[in-house]
Protein backbone atom coordinates (compact mmCIF):
# COMPACT_ATOMS: atom_id res chain seq x y z
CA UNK A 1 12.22 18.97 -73.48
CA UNK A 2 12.34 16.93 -70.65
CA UNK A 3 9.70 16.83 -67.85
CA UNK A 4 11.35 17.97 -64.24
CA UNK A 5 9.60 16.32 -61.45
CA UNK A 6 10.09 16.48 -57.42
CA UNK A 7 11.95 13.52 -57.13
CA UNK A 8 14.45 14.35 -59.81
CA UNK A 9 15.27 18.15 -57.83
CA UNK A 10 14.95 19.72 -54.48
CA UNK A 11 11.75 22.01 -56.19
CA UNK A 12 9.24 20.53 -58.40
CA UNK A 13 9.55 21.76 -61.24
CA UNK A 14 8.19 20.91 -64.75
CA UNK A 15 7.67 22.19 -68.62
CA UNK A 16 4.46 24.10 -67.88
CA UNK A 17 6.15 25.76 -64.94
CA UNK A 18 9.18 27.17 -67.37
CA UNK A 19 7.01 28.41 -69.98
CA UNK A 20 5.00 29.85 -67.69
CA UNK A 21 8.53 31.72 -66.17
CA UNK A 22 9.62 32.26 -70.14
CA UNK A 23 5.76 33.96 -70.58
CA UNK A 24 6.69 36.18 -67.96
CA UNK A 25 9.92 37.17 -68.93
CA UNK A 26 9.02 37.90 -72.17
CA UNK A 27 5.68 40.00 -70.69
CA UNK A 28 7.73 41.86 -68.12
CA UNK A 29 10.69 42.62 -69.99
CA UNK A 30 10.63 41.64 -73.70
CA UNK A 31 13.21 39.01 -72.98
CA UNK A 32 12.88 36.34 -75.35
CA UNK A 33 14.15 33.20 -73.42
CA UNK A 34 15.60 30.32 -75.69
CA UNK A 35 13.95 26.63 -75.04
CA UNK A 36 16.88 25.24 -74.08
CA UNK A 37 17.18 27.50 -70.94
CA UNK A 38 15.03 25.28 -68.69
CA UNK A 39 18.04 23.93 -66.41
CA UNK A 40 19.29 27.85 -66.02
CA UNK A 41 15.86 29.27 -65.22
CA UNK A 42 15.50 26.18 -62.17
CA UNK A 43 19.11 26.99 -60.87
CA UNK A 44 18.55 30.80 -60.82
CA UNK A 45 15.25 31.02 -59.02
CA UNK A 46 16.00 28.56 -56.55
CA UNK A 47 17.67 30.74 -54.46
CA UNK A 48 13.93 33.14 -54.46
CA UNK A 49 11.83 29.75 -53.97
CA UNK A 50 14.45 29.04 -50.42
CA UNK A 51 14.31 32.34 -49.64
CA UNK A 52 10.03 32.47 -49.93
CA UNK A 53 10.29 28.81 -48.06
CA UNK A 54 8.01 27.31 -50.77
CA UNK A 55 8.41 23.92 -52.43
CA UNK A 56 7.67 23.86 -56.10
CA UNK A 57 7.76 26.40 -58.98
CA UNK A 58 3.74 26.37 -59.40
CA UNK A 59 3.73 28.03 -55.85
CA UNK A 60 6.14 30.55 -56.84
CA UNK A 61 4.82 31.48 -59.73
CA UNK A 62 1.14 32.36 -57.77
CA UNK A 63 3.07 33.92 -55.54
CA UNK A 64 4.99 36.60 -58.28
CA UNK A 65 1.30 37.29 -59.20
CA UNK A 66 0.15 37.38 -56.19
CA UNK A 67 3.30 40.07 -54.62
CA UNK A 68 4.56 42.88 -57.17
CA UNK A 69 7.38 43.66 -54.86
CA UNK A 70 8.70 39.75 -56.21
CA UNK A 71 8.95 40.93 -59.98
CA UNK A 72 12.41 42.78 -59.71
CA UNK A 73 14.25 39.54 -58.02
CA UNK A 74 12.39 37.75 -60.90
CA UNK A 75 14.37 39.70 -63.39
CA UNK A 76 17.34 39.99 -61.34
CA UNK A 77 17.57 36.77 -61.19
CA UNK A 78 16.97 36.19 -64.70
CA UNK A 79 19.11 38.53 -66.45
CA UNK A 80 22.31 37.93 -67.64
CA UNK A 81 25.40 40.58 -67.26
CA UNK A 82 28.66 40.08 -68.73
CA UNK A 83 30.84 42.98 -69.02
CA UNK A 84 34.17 44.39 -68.65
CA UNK A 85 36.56 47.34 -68.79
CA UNK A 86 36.79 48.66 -72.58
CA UNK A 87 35.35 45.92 -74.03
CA UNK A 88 35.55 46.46 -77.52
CA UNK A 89 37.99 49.11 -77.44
CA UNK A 90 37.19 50.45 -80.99
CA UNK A 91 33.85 51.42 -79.70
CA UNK A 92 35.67 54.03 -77.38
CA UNK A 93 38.34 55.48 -79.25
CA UNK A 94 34.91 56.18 -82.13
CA UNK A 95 33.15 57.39 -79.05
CA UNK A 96 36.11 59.62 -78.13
CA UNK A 97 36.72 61.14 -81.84
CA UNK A 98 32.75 62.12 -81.74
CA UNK A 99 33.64 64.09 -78.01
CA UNK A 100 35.85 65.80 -80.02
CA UNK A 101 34.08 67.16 -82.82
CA UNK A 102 30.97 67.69 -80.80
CA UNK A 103 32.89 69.55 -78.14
CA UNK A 104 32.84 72.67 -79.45
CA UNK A 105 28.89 72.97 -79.59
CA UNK A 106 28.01 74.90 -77.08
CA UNK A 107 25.72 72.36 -75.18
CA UNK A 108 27.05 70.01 -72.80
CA UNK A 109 27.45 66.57 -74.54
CA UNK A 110 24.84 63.86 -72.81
CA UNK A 111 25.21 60.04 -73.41
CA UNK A 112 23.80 56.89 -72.38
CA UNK A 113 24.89 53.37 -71.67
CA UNK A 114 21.46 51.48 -71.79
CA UNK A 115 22.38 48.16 -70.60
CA UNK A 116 25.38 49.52 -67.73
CA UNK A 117 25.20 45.96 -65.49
CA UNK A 118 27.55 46.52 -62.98
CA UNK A 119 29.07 49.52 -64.33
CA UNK A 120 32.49 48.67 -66.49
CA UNK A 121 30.74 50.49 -69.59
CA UNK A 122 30.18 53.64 -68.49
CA UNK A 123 32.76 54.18 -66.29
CA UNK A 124 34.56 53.25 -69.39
CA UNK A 125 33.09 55.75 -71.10
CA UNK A 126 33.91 58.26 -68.39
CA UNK A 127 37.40 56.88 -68.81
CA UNK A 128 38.00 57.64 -72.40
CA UNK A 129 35.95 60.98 -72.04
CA UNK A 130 37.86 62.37 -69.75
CA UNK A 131 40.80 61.32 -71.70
CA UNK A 132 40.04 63.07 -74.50
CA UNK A 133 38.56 66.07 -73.15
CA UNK A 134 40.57 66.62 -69.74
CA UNK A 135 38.70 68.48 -67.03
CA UNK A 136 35.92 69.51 -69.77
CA UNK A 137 34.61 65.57 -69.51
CA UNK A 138 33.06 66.51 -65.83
CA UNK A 139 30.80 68.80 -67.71
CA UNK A 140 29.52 66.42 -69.80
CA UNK A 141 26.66 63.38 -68.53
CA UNK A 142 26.46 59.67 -68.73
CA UNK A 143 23.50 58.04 -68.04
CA UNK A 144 23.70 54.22 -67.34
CA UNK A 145 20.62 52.18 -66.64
CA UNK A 146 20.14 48.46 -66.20
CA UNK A 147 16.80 46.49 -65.33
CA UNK A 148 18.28 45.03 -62.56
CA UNK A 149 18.53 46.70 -59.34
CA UNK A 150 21.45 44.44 -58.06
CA UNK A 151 23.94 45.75 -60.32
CA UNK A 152 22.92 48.79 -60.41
CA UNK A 153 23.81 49.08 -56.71
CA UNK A 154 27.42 47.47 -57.87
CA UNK A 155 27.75 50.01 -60.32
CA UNK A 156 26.63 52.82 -58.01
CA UNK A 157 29.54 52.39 -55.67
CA UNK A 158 32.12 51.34 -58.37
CA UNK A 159 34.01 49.02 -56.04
CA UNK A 160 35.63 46.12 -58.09
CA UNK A 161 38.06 43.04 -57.22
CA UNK A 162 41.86 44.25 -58.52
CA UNK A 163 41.00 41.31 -61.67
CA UNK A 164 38.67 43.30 -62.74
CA UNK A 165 41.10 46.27 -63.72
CA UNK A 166 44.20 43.77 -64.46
CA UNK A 167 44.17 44.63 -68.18
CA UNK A 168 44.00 48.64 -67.98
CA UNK A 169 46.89 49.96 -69.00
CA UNK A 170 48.99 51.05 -65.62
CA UNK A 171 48.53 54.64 -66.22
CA UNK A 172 45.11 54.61 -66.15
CA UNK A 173 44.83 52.43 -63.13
CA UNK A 174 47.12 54.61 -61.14
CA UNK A 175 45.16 57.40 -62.29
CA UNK A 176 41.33 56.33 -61.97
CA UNK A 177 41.36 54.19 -59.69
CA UNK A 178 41.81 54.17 -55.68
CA UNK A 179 43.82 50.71 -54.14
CA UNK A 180 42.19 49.72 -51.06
CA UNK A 181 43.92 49.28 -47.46
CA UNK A 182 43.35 46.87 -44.86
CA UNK A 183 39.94 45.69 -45.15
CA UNK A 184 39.70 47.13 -48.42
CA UNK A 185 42.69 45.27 -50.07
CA UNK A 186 42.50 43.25 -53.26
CA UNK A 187 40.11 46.30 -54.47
CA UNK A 188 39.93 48.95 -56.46
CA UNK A 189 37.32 52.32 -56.37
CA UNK A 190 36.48 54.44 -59.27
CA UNK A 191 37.86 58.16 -58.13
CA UNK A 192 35.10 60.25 -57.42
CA UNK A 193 35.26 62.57 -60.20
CA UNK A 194 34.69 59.91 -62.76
CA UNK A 195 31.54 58.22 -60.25
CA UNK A 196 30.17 62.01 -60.15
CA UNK A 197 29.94 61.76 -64.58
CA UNK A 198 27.71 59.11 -64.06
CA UNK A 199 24.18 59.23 -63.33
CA UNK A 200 22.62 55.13 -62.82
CA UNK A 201 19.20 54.74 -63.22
CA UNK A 202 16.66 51.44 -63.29
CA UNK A 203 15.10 51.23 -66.98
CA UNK A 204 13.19 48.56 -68.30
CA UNK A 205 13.27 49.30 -71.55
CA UNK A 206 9.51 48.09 -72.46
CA UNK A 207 8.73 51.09 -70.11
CA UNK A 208 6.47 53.35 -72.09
CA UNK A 209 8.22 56.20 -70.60
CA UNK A 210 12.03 56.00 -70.12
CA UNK A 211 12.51 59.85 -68.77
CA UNK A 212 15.11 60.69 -71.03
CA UNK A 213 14.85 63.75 -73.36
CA UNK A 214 16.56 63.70 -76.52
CA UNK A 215 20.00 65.39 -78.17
CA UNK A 216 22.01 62.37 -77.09
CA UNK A 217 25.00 62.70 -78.40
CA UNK A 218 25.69 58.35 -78.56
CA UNK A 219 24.08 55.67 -77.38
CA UNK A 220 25.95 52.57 -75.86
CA UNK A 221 23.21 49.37 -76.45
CA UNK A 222 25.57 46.14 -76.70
CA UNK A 223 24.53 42.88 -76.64
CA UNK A 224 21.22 43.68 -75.21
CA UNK A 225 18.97 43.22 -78.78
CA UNK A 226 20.16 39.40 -78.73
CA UNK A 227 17.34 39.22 -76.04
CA UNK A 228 14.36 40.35 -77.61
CA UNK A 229 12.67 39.14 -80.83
CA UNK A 230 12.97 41.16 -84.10
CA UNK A 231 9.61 42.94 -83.88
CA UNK A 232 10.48 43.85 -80.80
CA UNK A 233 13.61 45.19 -81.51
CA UNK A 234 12.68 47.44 -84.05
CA UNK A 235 10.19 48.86 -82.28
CA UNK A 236 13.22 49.75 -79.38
CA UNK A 237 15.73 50.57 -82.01
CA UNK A 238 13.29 53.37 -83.22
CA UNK A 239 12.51 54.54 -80.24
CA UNK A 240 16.30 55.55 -78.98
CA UNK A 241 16.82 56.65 -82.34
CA UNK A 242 14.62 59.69 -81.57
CA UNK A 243 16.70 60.56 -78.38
CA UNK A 244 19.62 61.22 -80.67
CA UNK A 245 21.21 63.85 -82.57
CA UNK A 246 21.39 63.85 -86.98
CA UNK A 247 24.68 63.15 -86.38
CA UNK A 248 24.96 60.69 -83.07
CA UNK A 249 25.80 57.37 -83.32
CA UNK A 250 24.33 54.18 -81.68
CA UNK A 251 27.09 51.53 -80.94
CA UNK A 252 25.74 47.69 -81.27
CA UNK A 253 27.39 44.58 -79.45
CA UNK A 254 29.37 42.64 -81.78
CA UNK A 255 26.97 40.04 -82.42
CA UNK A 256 24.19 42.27 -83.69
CA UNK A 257 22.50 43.51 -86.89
CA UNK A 258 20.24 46.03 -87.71
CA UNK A 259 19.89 44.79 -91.36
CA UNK A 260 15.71 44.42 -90.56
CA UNK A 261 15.88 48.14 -89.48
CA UNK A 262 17.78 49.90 -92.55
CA UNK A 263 14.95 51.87 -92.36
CA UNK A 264 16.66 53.23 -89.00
CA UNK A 265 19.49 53.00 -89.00
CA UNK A 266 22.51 52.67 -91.13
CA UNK A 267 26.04 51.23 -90.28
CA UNK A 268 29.00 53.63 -90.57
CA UNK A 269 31.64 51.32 -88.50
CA UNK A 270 31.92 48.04 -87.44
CA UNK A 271 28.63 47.88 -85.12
CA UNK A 272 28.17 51.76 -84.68
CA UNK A 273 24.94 52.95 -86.62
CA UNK A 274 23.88 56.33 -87.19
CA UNK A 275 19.96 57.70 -87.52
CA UNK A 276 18.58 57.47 -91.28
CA UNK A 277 17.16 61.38 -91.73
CA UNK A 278 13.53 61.17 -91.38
CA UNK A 279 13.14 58.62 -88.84
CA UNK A 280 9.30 58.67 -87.74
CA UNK A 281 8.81 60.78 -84.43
C-alpha cells in the first residue's frame, strides 16, 4: 500500500488514516472494507472533509469522534448501492408463488427487503405482489430498510429518471408508474398505492435491536453479506432467521453462500434458503 501524502492530493491523507476509516467502518457497521479500497475511501469523504473546511483526514477523523451527528454521512458516504428494477427476476416470480400459497392464511403476509438502497427492490416486490394477488397485495406489508439515510429519502419518494424503468415491460410501466410533465419530464413516480405497501426504515443491521417482530413471510438480503466477514455473518444470518416463518424463505444475492451456516439455513433454489427446524432462539 502506498503512503498518500499532502503534496500528492488536495487532503493529506495516509495508510494510518485509512485503517483508521476501515476500523471504523467495520466498528460502526460490520463492513469489512477490502485493502485495496484506499483510493475509494479518499474520493468519497472528500466531499465531508470540504464540506467541514478541514485539511487532512487525521482532522476528520477527531472530528467523527468528536460529533456523533458526523457518523451517518460517514456511512453514507461509504456504502455502496447498486440496484435495479427486478433484478434477478427468478427471485420474484419464487417470491410471488410463496404469496400465493401463503395467501390463504388468514394473517396478512409481512416481508422485508433489508438492504432497499434507493428503493428498486421493494417496490419490485410491491410490483410482483400486487401482480399476483390484485387488490389483496395492499393488505399485505413491505418493510425496506437501508443504513443510509440518503437513499432512503430516494426511496421514500420513489421518483426515478425514465432509464431507470426502460427495461419494464410496457404494461407495467403504464400501469405503476406516473410520467412526469413540465418540470417533471424525463421521470417517472411509483403510483401511490404501491408507495403506501411500503414502509422504509433506517437499520443498521449490527443494531442490537432492529424493531421487527417475527412471522416474516421472506426476507430479501442480496448482496449485502459480501460486506461483512464470515463470523459476522452468521451471527446476522441467525438472527433474521428467527423473524421468519418454518416455511419462509430468505433470498441471497447471487454471489453468496451460506455453506458456513448449513446449520441455518439450507438452499432450496438458486440463492433462496429456507430456516433449518430448530434454529437456536
Amino acid at each position: 500500500m502506498n503512503a498518500l501524502v499532502l503534496g500528492e492530493h488536495e487532503f493529506g491523507y495516509n495508510d494510518h488514516d485509512f485503517e483508521q476509516v476501515r476500523e471504523r467502518l467495520y466498528r460502526r457497521a460490520g463492513i469489512s472494507l477490502a485493502t485495496s479500497k484506499q483510493q475509494m475511501v479518499y474520493s468519497r469523504l472528500t466531499r465531508r472533509l470540504r464540506q467541514l473546511e478541514l485539511r487532512n483526514f487525521s482532522s476528520y477523523l477527531a472530528y467523527l469522534d468528536q460529533h456523533p451527528e458526523e457518523w451517518q454521512p460517514f456511512i453514507n458516504a461509504l456504502t455502496t448501492n447498486i440496484t435495479a428494477f427486478f433484478r434477478e427476476r427468478h427471485h420474484f416470480d419464487q417470491l410471488t408463488t410463496l404469496a400465493r400459497e401463503h395467501q390463504h392464511r388468514g394473517q396478512a403476509m409481512r416481508f422485508w427487503s433489508a438492504a432497499s438502497s434507493t428503493g428498486e427492490e421493494p417496490y419490485s416486490m410491491a410490483i410482483a405482489l400486487h401482480q399476483a394477488l390484485g387488490e389483496r397485495a395492499l393488505r399485505l406489508q413491505i418493510i425496506a430498510s437501508d443504513i443510509d439515510t440518503g437513499v432512503l429519502e430516494i426511496a421514500r419518494r420513489g421518483v426515478y429518471p425514465l432509464e431507470r424503468i426502460e427495461q419494464l415491460d410496457p404494461a407495467l410501466k403504464k400501469r405503476y408508474f406516473q410520467r412526469g410533465t413540465g418540470a417533471n419530464a424525463g421521470l417517472a413516480r411509483v403510483v401511490p398505492e404501491l408507495r403506501q405497501m411500503v414502509e422504509f426504515r433506517r437499520i443498521n443491521l449490527l443494531d442490537a435491536d432492529w424493531h421487527l417482530s417475527g412471522g416474516l413471510d421472506a426476507i430479501f438480503c442480496r448482496n449485502v453479506m459480501i460486506y461483512f466477514d464470515k463470523p459476522t455473518q452468521v451471527r446476522l444470518l441467525e438472527r433474521m432467521v428467527r423473524l421468519l416463518r418454518s416455511d419462509g424463505l430468505f433470498f441471497a444475492g447471487h454471489s453468496e453462500s451460506f455453506v458456513q451456516a448449513n446449520h441455518v439455513v439450507k438452499l432450496v433454489s438458486r440463492t433462496v434458503y429456507q430456516p433449518v427446524p430448530g434454529v437456536p432462539t
